[in-house]
Protein backbone atom coordinates (compact mmCIF):
# COMPACT_ATOMS: atom_id res chain seq x y z
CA UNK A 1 47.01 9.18 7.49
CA UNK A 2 44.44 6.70 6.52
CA UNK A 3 41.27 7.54 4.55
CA UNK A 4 37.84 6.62 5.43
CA UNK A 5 36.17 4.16 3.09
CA UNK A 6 32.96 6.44 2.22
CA UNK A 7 29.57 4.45 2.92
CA UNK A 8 27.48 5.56 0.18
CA UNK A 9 24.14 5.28 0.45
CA UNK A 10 23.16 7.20 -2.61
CA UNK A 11 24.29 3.66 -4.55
CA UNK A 12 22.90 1.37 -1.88
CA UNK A 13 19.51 2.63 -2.01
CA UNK A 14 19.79 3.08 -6.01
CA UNK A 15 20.55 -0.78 -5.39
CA UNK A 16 17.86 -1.68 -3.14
CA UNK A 17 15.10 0.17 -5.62
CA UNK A 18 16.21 -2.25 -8.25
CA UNK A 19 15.58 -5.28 -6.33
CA UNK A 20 11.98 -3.62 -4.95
CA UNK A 21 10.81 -3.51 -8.40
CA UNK A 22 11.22 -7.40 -8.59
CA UNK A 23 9.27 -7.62 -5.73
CA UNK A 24 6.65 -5.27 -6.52
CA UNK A 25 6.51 -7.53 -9.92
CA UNK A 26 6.19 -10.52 -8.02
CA UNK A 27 2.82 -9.14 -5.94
CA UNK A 28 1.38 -8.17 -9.28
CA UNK A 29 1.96 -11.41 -11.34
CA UNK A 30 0.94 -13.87 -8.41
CA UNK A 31 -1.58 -11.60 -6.04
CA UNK A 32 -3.03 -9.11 -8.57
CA UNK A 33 -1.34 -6.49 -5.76
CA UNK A 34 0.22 -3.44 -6.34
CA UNK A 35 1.43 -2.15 -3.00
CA UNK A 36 0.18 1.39 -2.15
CA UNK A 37 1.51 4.12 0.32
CA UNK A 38 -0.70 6.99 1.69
CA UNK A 39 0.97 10.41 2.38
CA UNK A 40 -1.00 12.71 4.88
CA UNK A 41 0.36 16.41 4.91
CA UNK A 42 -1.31 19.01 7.41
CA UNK A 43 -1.09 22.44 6.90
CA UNK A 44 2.23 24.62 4.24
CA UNK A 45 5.30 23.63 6.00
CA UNK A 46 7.96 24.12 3.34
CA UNK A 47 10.00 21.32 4.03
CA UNK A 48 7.00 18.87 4.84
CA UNK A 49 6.53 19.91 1.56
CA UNK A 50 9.71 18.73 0.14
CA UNK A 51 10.10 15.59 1.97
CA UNK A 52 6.27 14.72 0.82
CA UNK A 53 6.69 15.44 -2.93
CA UNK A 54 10.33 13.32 -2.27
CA UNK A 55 8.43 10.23 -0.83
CA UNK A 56 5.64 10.55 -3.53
CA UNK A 57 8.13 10.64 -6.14
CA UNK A 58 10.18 7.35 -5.01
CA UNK A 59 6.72 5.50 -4.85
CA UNK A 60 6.66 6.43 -8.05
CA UNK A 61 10.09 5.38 -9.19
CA UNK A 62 9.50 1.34 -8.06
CA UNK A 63 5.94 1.04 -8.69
CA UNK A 64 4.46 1.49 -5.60
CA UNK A 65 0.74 3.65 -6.33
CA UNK A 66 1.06 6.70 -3.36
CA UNK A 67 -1.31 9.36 -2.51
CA UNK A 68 -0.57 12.51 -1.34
CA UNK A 69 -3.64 13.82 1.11
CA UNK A 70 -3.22 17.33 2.14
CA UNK A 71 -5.29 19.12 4.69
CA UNK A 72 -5.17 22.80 5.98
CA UNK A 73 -3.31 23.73 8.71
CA UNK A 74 -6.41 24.82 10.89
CA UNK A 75 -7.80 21.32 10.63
CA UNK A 76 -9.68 19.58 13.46
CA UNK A 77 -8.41 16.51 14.75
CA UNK A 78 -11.59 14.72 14.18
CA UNK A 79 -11.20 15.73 10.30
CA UNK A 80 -7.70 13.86 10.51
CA UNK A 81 -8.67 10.91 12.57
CA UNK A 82 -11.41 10.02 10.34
CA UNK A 83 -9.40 10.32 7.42
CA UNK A 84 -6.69 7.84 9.54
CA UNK A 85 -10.00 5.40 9.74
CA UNK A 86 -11.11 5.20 6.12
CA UNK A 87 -7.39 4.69 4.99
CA UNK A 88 -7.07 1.76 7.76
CA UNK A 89 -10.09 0.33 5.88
CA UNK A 90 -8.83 0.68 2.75
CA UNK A 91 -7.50 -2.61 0.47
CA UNK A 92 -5.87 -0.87 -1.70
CA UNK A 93 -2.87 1.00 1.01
CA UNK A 94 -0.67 -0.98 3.00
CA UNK A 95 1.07 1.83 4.54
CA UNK A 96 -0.03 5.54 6.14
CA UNK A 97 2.63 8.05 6.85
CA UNK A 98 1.27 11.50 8.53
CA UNK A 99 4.36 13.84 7.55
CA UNK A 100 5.12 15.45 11.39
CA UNK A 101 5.46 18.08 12.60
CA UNK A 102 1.00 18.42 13.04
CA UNK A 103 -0.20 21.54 13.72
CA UNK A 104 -0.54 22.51 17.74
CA UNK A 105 -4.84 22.01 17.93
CA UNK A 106 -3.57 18.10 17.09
CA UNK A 107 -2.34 15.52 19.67
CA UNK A 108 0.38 14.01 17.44
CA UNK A 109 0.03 11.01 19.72
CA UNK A 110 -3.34 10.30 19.48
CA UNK A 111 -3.08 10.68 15.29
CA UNK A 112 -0.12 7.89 15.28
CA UNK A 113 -2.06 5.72 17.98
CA UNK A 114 -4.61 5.73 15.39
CA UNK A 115 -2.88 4.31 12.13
CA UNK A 116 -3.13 0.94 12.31
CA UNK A 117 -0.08 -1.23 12.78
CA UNK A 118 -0.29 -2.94 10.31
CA UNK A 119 -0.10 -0.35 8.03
CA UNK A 120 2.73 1.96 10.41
CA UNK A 121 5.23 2.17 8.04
CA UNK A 122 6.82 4.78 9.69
CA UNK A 123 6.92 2.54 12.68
CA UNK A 124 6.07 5.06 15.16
CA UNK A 125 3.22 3.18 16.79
CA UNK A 126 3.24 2.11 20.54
CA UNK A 127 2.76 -1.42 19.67
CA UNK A 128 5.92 -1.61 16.58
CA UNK A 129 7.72 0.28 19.13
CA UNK A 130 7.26 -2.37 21.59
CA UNK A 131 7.72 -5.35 19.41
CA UNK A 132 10.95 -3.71 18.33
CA UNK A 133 11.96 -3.54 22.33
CA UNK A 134 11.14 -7.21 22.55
CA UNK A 135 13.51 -7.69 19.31
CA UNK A 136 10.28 -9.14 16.89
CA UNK A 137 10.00 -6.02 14.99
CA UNK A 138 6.92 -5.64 12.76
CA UNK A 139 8.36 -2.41 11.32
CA UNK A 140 11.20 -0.58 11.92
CA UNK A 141 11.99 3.28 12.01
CA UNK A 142 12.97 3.77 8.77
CA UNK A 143 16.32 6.02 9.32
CA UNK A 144 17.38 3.37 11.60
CA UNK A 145 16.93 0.41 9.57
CA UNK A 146 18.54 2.47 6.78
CA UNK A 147 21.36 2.58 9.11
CA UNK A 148 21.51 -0.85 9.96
CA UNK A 149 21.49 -2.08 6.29
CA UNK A 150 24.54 0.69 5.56
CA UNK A 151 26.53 -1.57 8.24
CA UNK A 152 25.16 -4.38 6.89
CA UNK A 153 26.10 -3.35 3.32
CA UNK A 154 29.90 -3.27 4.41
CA UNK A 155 29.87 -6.02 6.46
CA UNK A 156 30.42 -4.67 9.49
CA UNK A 157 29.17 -7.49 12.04
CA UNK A 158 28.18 -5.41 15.43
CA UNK A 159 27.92 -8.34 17.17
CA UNK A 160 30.42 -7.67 20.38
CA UNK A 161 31.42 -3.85 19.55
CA UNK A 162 30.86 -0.64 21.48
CA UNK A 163 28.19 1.41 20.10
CA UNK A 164 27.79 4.34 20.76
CA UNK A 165 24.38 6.28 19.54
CA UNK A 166 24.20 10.27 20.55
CA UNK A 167 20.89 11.40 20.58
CA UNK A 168 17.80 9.77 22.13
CA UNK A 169 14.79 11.14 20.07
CA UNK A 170 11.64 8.69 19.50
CA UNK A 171 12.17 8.91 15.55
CA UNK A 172 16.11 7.67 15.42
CA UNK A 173 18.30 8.13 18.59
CA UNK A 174 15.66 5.01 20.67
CA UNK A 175 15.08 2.61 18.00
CA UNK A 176 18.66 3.03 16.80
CA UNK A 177 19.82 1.75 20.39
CA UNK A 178 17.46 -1.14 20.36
CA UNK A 179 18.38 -2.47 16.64
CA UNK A 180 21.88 -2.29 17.80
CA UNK A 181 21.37 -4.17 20.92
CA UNK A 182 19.37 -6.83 19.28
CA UNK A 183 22.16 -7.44 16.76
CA UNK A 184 24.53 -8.27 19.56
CA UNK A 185 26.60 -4.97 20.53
CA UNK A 186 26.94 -3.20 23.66
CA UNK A 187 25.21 -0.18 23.07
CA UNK A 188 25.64 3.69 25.15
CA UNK A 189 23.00 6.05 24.56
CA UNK A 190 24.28 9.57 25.03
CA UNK A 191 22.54 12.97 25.13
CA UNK A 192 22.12 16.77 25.71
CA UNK A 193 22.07 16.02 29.36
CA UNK A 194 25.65 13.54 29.30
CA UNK A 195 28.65 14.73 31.21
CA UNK A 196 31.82 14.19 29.73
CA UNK A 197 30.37 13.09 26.34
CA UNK A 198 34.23 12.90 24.42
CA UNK A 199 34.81 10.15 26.89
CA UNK A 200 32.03 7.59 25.79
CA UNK A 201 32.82 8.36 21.80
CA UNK A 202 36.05 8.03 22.09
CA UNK A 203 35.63 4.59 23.23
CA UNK A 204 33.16 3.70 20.64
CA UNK A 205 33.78 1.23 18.10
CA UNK A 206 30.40 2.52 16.46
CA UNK A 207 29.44 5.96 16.28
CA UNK A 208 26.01 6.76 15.21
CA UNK A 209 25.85 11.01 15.46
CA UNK A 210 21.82 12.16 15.40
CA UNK A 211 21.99 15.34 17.10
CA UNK A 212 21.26 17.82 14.39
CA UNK A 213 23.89 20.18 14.97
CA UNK A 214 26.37 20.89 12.67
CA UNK A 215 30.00 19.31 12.48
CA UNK A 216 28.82 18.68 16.48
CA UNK A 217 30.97 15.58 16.52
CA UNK A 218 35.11 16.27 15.90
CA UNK A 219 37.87 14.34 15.46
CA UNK A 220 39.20 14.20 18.63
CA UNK A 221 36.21 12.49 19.76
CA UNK A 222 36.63 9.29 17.90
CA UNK A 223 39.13 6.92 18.12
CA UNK A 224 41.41 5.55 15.48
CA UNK A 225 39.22 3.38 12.56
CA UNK A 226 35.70 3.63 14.39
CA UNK A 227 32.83 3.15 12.17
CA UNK A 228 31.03 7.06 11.88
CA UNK A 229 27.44 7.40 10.82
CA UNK A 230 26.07 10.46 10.48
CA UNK A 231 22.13 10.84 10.80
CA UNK A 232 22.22 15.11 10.88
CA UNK A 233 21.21 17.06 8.14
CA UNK A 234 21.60 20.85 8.62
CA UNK A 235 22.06 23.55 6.56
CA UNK A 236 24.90 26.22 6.99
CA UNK A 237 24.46 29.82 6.84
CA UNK A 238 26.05 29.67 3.03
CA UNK A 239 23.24 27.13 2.24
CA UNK A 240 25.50 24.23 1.99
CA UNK A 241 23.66 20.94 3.78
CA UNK A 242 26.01 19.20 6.38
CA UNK A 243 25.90 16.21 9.13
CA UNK A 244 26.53 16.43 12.73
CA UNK A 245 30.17 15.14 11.81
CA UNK A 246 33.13 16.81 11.10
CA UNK A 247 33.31 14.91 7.50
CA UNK A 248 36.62 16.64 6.13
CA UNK A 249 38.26 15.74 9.91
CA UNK A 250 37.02 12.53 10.98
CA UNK A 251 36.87 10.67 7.25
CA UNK A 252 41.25 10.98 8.48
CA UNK A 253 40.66 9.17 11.30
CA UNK A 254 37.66 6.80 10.70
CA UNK A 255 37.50 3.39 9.26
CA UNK A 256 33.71 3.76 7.68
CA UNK A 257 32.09 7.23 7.47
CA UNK A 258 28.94 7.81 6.08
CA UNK A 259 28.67 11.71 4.23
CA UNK A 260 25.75 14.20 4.08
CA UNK A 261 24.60 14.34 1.58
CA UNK A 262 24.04 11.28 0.14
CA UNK A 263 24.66 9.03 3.18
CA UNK A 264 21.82 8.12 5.64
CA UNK A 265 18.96 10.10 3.65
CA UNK A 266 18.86 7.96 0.79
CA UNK A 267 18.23 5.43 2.68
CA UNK A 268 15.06 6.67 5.31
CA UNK A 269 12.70 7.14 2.02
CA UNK A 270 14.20 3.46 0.90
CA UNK A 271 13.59 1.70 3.71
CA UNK A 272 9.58 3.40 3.52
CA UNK A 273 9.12 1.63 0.35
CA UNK A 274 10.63 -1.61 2.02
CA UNK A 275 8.42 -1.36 4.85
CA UNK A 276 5.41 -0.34 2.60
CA UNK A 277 6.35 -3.65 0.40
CA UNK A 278 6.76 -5.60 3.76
CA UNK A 279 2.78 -4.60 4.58
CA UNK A 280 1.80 -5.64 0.90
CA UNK A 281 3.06 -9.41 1.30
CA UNK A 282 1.96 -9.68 4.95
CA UNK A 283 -1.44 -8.62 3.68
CA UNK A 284 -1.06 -11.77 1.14
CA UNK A 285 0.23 -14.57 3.72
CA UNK A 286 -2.43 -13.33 6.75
């Protein structure tokens, strides 16, 4: 029975970090630049929490200056608007993340309209959404580019191959489709709503899971040395985290399987520090 080889994004991203500190070095010697990130966190969610103080801390960890803005929950959407305008303005940050989910009194569409794109690192906007579509992305979702480096990392070349992406959300399931399809492959988009889903994984060459429900995709629904990434994080009732993949099943079957933890999530907060980098040097060369 053959044995997945594990893609490990822990390392990749510890890898990626080393060479953004070069870069960050770079911006400093020649530009007097030190690329800066700001965090926007509405309201006491406890994991908005976590994944704020994670982001803040990686800034930290390559050089990049962050700062963490935190609002009450029972904000007006003026307040955070505003805020979104001055930080726009700003020299000094090249990239503004508002950690979602916003509290219900704000139109979570009008606050990401608002960033400007040149500073969406998150790459959420209409406009980076579009350019992406057209295949001249500005900046990229950062879970799927994280992805796409992964493959990238093992050099597995798309180009020609069935992918096949479950999960259509605006954050990974869309842009993940689009990256794919501007690499070359023939991409299937599959959801809650698809009948006879085993049938379209089986037949996938590429399987990127991004569901989030647990162990959701099984062995018998991939076929013999397919590529499995696994985007879902969830946490089991015995507070173990786990992916949307059956890891312990399909890692018999699979060629390339990526595990949770330390797959995919590595990578989303390392490819916000590339894209906050990315803004830094296109603020040099406009």
């Amino acid at each position: 029975m053959a044995t997945a080889k594990i893609m490990d994004g822990k390392k990749l991203a510890a890898q990626l970090r080393e060479n953004f500190k070069q870069r960050i070095a770079n911006l400093q010697q020649n530009q007097g630049l030190i690329p800066g990130l700001a965090v926007i966190l509405v309201g006491e969610n406890p994991a908005s929490q976590v994944y704020v103080k994670n982001k803040v801390l990686a800034c930290e960890s390559v050089g990049i200056h962050s700062e963490k803005i935190t609002f009450d929950a029972n904000i007006s959407e003026e307040v955070l608007l505003n805020k979104i305008k001055e930080l726009n303005a700003d020299p000094k940050i090249h990239g503004i993340l508002v950690q979602l989910p916003l509290p219900p009194q704000i139109n979570e569409n009008k606050i990401l309209a608002a960033i400007s794109i040149n500073k969406d690192v998150d790459g959420f906007h209409a406009e980076n959404v579009g350019l992406l579509a057209q295949g001249k992305p500005q900046f990229i979702s950062c879970t799927p580019f994280g992805v796409m480096k992964m493959l990238a990392a093992e050099n597995i070349n798309v180009q020609g191959l069935h992918a096949v992406v479950v999960g259509r959300s605006n954050i990974v399931g869309k842009p993940m489709a689009m990256l794919l399809l501007n690499a070359g492959a023939t991409v299937t988009v599959c959801h809650s709503k698809t009948q006879n889903l085993h049938f379209y994984t089986q037949h996938a060459d590429i399987v990127i899971a991004a569901v989030g429900k647990a162990n959701f995709i099984t062995a018998d629904m991939i076929k013999e040395n397919a590529v499995v990434v696994d985007v879902g994080i969830n946490r089991l009732e015995n507070g173990k985290l786990c992916g949307d993949v059956d890891f312990a099943e399909c890692s018999k079957k699979a060629a390339y399987i990526s595990p949770v933890p330390g797959g995919v999530g590595p990578m989303t907060i390392t490819m916000l520090l590339e894209n906050t980098i990315i803004s830094a040097e296109n603020s040099v060369s406009k």
